[in-house]
N, C-alpha and C. Protein backbone atom coordinates (compact mmCIF):
# COMPACT_ATOMS: atom_id res chain seq x y z
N UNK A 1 108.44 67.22 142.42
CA UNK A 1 107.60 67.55 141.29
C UNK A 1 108.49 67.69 140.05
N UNK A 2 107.90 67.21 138.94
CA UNK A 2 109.03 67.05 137.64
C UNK A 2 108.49 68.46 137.39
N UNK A 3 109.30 68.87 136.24
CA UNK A 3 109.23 70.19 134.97
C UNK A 3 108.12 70.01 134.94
N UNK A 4 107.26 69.05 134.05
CA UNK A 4 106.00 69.75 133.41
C UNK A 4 105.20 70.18 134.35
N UNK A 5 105.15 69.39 135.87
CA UNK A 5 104.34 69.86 136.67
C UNK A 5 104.45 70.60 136.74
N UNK A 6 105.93 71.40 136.88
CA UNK A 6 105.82 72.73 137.05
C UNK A 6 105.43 73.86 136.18
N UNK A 7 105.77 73.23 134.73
CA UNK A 7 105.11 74.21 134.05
C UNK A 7 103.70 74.54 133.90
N UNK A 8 103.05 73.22 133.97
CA UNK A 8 101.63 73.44 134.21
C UNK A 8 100.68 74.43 135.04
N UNK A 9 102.15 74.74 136.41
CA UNK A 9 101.25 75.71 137.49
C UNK A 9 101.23 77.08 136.73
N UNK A 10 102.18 77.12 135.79
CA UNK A 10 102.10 78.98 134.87
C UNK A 10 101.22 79.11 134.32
N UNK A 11 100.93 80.91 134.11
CA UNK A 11 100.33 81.07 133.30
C UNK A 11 100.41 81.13 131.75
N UNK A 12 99.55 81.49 131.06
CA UNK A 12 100.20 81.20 129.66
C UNK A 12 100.62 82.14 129.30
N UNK A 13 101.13 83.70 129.74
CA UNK A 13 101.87 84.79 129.97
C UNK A 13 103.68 84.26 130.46
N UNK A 14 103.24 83.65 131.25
CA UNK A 14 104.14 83.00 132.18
C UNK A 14 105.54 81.89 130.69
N UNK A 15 104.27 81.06 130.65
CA UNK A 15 104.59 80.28 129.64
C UNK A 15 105.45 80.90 128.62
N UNK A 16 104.28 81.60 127.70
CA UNK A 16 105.59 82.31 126.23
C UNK A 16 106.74 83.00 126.52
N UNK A 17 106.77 83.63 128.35
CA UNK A 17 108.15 84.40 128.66
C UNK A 17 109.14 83.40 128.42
N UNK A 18 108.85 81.98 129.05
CA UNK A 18 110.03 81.01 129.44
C UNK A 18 109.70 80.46 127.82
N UNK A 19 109.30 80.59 127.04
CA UNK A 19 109.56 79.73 126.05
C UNK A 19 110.37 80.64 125.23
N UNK A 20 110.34 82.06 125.19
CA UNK A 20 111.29 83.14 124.59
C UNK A 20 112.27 82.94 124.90
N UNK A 21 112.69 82.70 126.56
CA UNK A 21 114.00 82.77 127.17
C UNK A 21 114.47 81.66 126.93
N UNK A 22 113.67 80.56 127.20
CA UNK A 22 115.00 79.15 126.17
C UNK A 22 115.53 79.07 124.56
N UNK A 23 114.26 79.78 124.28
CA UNK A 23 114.93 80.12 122.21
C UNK A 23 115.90 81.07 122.67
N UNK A 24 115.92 81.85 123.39
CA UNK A 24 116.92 82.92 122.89
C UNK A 24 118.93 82.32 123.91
N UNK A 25 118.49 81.10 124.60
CA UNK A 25 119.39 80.62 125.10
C UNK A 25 119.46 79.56 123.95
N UNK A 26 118.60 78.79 123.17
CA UNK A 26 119.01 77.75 121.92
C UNK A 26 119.69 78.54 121.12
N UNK A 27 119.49 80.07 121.02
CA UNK A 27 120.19 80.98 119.64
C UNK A 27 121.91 80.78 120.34
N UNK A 28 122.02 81.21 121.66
CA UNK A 28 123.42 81.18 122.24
C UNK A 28 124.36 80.65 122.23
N UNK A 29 123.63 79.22 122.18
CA UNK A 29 124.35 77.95 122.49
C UNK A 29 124.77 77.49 120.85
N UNK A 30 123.87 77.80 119.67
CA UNK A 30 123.66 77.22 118.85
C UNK A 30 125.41 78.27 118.28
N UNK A 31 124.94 79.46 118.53
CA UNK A 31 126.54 80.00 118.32
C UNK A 31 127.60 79.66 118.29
N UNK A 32 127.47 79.83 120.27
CA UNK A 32 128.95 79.49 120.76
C UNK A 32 129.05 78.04 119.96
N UNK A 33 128.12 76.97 119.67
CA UNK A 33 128.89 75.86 118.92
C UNK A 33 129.66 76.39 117.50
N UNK A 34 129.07 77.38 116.79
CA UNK A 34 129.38 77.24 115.52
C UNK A 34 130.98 77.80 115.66
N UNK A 35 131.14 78.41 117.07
CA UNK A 35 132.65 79.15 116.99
C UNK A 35 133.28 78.69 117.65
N UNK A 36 132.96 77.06 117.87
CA UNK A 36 133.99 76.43 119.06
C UNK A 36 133.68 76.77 120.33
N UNK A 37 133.45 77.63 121.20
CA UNK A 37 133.18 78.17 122.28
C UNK A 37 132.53 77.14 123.47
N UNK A 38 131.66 76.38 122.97
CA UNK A 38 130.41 75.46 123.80
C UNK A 38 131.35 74.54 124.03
N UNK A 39 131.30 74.44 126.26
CA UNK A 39 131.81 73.84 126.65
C UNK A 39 131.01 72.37 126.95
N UNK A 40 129.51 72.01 126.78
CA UNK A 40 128.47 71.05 127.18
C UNK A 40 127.55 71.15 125.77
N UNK A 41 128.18 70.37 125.12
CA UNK A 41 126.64 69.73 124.27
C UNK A 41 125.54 69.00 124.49
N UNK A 42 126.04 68.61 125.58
CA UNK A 42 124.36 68.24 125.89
C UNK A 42 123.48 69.20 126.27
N UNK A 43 123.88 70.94 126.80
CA UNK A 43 123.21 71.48 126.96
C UNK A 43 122.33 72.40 126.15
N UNK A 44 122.49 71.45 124.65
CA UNK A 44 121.91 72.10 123.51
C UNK A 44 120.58 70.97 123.25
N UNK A 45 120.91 69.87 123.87
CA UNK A 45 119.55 69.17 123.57
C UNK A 45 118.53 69.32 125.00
N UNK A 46 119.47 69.46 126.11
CA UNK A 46 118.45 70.11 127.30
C UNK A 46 117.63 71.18 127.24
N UNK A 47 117.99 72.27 126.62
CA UNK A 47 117.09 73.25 126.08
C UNK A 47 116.22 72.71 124.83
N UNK A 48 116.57 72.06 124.19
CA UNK A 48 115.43 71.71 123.01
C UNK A 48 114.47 71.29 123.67
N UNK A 49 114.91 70.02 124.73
CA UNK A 49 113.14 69.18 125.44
C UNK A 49 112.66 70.29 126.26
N UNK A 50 113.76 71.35 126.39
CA UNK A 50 112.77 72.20 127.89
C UNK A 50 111.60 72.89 126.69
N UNK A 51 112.19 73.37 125.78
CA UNK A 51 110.92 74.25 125.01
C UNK A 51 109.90 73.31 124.10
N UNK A 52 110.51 72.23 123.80
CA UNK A 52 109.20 71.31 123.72
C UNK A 52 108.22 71.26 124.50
N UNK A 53 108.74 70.51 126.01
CA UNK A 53 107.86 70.45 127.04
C UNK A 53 106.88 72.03 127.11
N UNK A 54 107.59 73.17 126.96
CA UNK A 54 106.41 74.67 127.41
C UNK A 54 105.61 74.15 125.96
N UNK A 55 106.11 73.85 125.05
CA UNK A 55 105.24 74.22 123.85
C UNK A 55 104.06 72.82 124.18
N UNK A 56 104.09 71.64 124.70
CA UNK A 56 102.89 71.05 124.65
C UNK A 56 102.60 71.14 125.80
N UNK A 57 102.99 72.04 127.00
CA UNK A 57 101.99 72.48 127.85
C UNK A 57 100.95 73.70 127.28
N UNK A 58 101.77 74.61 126.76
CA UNK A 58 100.98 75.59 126.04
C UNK A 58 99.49 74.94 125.45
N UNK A 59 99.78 74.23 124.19
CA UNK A 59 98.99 73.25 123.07
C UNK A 59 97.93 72.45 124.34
N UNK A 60 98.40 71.68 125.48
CA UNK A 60 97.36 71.26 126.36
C UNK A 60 96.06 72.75 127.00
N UNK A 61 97.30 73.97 127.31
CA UNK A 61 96.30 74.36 128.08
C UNK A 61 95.15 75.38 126.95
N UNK A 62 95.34 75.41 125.43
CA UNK A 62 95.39 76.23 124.59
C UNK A 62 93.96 75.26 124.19
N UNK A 63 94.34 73.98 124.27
CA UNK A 63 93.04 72.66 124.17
C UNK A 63 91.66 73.10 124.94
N UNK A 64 91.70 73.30 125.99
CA UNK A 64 91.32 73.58 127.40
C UNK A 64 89.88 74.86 127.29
């Protein structure tokens, strides 16, 4: 089963927790880059699609 499937099975409680917890891991990452620190840049665009993806599951189930 991919991500969205999985996000789809949450609730939308469920949902805004994990969409808090990847912004507040985009704030981290976005740091450690500004101070050198960030060992994976790609793991700054992996968190961008993950909170895209909650945000148009949200917007689908918000449709609904």
């Amino acid at each position: 089963m991919n991500e969205a499937a999985k996000l789809r099975e949450l609730s939308m409680e469920e949902l805004a927790k994990k969409e808090a917890e990847l912004r507040q891991e985009m704030f981290n990452l976005r740091f450690q880059h500004a101070t050198l620190q960030l060992e994976s840049t790609a793991r700054i665009r992996q968190v961008r699609r993950s909170i895209a993806r909650v945000l148009t599951v949200i917007n689908e189930k918000a449709g609904d």
